[in-house]
N, C-alpha and C. Protein backbone atom coordinates (compact mmCIF):
# COMPACT_ATOMS: atom_id res chain seq x y z
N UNK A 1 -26.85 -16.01 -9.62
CA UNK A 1 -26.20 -15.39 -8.47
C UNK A 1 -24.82 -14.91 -8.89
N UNK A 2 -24.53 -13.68 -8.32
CA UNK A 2 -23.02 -13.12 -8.26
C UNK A 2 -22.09 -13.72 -7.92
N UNK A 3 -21.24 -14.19 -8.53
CA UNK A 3 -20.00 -14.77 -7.96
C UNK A 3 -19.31 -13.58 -7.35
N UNK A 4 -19.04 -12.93 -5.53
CA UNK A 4 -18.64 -12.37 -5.25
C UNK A 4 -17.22 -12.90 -4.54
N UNK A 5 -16.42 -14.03 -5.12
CA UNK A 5 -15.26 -14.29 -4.43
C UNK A 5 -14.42 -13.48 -5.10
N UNK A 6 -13.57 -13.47 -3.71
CA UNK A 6 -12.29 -12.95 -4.03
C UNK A 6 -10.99 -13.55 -3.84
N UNK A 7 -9.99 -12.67 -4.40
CA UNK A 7 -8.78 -14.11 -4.67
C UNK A 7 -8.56 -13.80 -3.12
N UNK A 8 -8.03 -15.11 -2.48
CA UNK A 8 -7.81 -15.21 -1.23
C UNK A 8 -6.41 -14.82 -0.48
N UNK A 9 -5.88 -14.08 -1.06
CA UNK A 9 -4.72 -13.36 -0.42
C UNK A 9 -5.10 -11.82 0.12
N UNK A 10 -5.90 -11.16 -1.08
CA UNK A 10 -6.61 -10.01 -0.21
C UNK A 10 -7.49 -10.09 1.03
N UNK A 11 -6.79 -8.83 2.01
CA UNK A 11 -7.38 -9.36 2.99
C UNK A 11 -7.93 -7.66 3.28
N UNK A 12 -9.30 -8.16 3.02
CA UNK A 12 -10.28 -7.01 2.99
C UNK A 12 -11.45 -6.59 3.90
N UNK A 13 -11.94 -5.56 4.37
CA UNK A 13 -13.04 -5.50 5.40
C UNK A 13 -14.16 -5.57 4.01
N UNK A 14 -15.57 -6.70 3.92
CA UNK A 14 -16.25 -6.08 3.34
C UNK A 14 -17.53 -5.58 4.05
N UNK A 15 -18.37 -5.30 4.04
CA UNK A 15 -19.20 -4.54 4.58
C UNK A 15 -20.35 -5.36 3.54
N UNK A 16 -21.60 -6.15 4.07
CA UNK A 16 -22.28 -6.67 3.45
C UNK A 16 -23.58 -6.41 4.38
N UNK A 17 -24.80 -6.11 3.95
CA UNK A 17 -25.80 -5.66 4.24
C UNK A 17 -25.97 -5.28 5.85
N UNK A 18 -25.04 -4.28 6.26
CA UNK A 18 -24.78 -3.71 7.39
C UNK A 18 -23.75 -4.52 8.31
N UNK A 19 -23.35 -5.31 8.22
CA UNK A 19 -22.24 -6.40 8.99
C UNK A 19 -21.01 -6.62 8.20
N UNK A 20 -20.22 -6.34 8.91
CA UNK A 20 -18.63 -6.25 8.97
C UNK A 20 -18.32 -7.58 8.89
N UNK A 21 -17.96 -7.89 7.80
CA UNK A 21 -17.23 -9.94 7.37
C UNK A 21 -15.53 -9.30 7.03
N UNK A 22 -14.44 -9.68 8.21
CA UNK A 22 -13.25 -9.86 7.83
C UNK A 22 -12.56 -11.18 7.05
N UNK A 23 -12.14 -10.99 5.78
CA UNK A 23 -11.88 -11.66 5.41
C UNK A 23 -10.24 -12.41 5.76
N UNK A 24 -9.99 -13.43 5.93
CA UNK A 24 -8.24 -13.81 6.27
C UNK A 24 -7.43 -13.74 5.25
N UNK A 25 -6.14 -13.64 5.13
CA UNK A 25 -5.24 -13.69 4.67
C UNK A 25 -4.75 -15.20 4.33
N UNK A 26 -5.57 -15.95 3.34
CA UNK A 26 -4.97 -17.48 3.87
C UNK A 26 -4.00 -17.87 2.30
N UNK A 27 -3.19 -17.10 2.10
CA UNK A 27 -1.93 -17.59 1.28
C UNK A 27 -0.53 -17.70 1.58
N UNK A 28 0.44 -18.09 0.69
CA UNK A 28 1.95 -18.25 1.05
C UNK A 28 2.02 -17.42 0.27
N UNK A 29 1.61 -16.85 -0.47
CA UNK A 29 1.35 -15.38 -1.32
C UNK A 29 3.67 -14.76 -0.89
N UNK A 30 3.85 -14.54 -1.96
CA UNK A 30 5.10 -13.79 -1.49
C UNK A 30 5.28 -12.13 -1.15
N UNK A 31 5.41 -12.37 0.40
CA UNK A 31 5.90 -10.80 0.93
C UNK A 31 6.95 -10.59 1.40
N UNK A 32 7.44 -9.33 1.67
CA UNK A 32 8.44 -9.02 2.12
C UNK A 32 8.05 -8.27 3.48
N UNK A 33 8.79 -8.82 4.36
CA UNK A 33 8.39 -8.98 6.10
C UNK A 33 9.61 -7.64 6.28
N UNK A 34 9.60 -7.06 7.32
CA UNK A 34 10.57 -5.92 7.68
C UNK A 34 11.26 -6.87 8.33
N UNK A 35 12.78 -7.03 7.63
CA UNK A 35 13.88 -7.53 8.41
C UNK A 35 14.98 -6.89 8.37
N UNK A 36 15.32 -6.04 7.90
CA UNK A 36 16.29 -5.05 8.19
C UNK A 36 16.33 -3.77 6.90
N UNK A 37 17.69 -3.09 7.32
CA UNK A 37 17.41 -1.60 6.25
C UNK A 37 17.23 -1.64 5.00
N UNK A 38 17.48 -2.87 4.23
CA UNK A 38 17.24 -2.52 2.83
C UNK A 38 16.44 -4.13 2.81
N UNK A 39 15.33 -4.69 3.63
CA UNK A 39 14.78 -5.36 2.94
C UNK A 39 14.39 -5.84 1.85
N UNK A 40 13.85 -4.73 1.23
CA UNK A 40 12.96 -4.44 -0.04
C UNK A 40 14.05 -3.89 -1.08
N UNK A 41 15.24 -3.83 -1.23
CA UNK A 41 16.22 -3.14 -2.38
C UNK A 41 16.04 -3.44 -3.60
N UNK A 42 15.76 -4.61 -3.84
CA UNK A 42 15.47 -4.83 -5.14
C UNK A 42 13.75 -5.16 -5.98
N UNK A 43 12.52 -4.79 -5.21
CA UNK A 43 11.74 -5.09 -5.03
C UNK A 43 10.94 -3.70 -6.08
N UNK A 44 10.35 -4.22 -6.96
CA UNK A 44 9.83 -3.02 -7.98
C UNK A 44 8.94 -1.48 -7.61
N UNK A 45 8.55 -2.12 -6.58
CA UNK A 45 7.80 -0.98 -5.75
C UNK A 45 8.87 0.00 -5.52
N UNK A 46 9.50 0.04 -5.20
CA UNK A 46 10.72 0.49 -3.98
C UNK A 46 10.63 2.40 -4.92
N UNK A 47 10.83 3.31 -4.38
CA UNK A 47 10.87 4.57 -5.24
C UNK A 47 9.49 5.26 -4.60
N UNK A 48 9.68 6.92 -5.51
CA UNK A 48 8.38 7.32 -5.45
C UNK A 48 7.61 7.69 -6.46
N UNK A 49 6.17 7.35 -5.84
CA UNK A 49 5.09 8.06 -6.40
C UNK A 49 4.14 8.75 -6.36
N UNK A 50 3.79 9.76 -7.50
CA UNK A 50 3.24 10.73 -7.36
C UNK A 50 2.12 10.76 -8.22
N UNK A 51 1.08 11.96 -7.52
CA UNK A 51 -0.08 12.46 -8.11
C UNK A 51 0.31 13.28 -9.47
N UNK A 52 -0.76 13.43 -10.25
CA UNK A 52 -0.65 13.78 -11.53
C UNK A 52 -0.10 15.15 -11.31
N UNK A 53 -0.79 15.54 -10.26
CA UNK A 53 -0.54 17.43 -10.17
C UNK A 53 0.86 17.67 -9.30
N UNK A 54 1.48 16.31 -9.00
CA UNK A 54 2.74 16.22 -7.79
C UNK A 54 2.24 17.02 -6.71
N UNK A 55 0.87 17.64 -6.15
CA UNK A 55 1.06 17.62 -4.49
C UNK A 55 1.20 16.58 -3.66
N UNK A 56 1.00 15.35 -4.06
CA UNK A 56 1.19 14.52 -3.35
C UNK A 56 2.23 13.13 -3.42
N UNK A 57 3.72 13.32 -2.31
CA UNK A 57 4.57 12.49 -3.39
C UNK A 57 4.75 11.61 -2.03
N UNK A 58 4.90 10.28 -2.50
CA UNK A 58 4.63 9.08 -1.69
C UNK A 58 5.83 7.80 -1.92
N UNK A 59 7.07 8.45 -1.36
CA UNK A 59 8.01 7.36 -1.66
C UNK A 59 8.54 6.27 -0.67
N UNK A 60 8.55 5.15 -1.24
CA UNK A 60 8.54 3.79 -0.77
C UNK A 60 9.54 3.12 -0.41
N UNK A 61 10.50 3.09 0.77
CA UNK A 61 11.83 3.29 1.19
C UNK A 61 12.26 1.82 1.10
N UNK A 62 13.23 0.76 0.97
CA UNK A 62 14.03 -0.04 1.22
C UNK A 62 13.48 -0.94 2.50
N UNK A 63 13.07 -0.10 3.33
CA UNK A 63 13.93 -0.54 4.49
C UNK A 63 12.22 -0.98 4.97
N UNK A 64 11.05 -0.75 4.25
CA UNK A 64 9.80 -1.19 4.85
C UNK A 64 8.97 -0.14 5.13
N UNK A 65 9.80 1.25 5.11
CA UNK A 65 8.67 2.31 5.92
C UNK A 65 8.90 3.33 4.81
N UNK A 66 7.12 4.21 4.52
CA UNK A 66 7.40 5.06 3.73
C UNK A 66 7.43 6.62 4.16
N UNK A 67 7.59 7.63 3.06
CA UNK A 67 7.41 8.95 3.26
C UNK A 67 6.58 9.97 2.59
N UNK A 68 5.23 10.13 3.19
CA UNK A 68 4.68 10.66 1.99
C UNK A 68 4.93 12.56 2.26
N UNK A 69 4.94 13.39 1.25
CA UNK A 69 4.99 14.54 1.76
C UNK A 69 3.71 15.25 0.51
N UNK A 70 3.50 16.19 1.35
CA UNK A 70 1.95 17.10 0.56
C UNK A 70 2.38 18.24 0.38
N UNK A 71 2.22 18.92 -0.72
CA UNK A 71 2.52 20.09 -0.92
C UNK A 71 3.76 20.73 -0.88
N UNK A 72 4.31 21.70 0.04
CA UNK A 72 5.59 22.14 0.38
C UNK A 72 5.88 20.95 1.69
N UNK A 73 5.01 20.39 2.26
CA UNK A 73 5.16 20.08 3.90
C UNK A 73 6.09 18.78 3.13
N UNK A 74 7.09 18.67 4.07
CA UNK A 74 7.98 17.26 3.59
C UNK A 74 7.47 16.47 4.95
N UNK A 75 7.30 15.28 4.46
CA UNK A 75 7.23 13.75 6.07
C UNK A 75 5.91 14.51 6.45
N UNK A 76 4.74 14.38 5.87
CA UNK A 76 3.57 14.34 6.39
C UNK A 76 3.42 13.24 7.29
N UNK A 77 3.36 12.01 6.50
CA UNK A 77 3.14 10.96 7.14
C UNK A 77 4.73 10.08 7.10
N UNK A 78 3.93 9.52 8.08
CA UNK A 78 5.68 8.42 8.13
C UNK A 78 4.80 6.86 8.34
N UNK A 79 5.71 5.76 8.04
CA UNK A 79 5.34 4.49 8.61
C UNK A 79 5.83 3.46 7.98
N UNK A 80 5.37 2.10 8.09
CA UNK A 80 6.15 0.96 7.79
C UNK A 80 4.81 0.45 6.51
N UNK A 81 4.86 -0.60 5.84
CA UNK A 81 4.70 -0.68 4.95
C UNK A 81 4.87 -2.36 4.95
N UNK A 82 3.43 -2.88 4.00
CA UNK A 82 4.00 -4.31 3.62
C UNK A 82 3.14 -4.55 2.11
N UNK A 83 4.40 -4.95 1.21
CA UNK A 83 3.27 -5.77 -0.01
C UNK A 83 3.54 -6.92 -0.31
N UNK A 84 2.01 -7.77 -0.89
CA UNK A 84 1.65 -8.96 -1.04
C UNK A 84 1.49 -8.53 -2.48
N UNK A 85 2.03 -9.37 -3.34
CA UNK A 85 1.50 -9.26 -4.75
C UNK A 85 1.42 -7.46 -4.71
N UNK A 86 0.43 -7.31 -5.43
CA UNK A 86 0.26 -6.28 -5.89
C UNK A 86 -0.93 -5.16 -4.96
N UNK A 87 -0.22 -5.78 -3.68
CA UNK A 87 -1.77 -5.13 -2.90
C UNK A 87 -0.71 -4.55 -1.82
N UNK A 88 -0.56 -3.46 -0.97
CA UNK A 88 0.04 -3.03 -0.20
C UNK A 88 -0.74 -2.54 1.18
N UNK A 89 -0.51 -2.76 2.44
CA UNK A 89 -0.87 -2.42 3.47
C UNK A 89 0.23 -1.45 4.09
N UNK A 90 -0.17 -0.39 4.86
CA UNK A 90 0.21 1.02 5.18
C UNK A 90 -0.18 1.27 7.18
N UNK A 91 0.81 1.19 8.00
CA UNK A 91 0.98 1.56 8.93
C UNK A 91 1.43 2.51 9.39
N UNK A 92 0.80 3.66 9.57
CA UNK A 92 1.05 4.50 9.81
C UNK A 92 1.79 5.09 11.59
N UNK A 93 2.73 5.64 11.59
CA UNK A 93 2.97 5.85 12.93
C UNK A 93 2.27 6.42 14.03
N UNK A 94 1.58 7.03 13.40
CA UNK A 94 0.12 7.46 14.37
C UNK A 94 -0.73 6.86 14.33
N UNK A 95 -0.81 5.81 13.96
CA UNK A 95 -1.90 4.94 14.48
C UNK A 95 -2.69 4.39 13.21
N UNK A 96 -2.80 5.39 12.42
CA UNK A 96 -4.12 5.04 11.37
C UNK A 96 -3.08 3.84 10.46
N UNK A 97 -3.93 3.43 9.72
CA UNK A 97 -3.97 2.23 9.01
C UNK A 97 -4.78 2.48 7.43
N UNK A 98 -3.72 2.05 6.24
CA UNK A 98 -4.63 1.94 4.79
C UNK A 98 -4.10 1.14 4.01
N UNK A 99 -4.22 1.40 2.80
CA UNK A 99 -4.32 -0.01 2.09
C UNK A 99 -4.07 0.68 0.25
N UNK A 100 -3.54 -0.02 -0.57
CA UNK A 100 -3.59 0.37 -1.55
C UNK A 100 -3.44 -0.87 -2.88
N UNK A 101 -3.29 -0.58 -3.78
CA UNK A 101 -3.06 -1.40 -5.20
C UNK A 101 -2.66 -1.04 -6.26
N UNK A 102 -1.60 -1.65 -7.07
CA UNK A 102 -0.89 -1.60 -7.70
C UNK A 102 -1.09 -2.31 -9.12
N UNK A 103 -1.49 -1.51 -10.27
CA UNK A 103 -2.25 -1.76 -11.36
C UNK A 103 -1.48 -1.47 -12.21
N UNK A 104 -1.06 -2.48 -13.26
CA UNK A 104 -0.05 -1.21 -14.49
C UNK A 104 0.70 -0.23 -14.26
N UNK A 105 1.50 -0.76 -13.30
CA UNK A 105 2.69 0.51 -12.63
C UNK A 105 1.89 1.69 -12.43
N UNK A 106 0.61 1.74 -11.80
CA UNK A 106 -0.14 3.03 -11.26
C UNK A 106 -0.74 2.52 -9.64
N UNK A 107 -0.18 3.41 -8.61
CA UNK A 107 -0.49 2.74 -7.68
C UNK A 107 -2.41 3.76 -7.13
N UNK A 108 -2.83 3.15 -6.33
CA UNK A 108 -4.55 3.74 -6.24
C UNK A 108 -4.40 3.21 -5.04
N UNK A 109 -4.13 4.37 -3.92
CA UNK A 109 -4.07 4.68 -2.83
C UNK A 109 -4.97 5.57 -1.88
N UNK A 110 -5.97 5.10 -1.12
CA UNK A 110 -6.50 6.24 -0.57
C UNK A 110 -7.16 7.19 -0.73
N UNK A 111 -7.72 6.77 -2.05
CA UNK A 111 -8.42 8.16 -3.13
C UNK A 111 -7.85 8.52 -4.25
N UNK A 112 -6.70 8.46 -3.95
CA UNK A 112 -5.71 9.12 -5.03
C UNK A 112 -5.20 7.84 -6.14
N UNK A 113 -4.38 8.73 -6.92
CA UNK A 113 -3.91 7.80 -8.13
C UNK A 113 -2.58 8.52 -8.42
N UNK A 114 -1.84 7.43 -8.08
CA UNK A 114 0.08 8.03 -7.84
C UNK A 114 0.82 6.96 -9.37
N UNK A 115 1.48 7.64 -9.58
CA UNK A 115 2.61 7.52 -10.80
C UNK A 115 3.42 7.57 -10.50
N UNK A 116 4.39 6.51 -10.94
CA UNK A 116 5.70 6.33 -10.35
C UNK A 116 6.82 7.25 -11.59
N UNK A 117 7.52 7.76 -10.47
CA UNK A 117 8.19 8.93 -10.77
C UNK A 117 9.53 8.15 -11.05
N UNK A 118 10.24 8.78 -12.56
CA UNK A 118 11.03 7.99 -12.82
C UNK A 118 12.55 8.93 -12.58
């Protein structure tokens, strides 16, 4: 049999033979909670990143909330932001909700694959 565990700080929808199993969040795992403007100042994430071709640049503000902009359009999206280890959750101000990971200073977001822009 597959050992399908996962480390228990990701907190993931999986989808297993048509039924939705939410998994919990059950660590002391270290995050950074939005508590004021420069929460995150010294925090390695913090900056932006971008797609190989730079339409898509996705920078990661201080203060908890990011800015991604596409193309010429600047502040596509806006929102707040939290990471655990190396796994990041994405609140978006309109509502939607995503999720990303952070691999060898390459973050894999949403489809995409962003490089941190130095």
């Amino acid at each position: 049999m597959r050992d399908t565990k996962l480390p228990i700080y990701w907190k993931r929808d999986l989808v297993v033979a048509g039924i939705v199993t939410i998994m919990p969040a059950l660590t002391t795992a270290k995050t950074y909670p939005d508590t004021g403007k420069n929460a995150m100042a010294d925090h390695p994430y913090i900056g932006m990143w971008v797609t190989e071709d730079g339409l898509v640049r996705h920078e990661l503000l201080a203060n908890n909330r990011y800015d991604e902009a596409r193309g010429e359009r600047q502040s596509v999206y806006q929102g707040r932001y939290r990471v655990t280890d190396n796994y990041i959750e994405y609140w978006d101000d309109t509502g939607f909700t995503a999720d990303g990971e952070f691999i060898d200073d390459v973050l894999y977001h949403g489809g995409m694959v962003l490089y941190r822009q130095e």
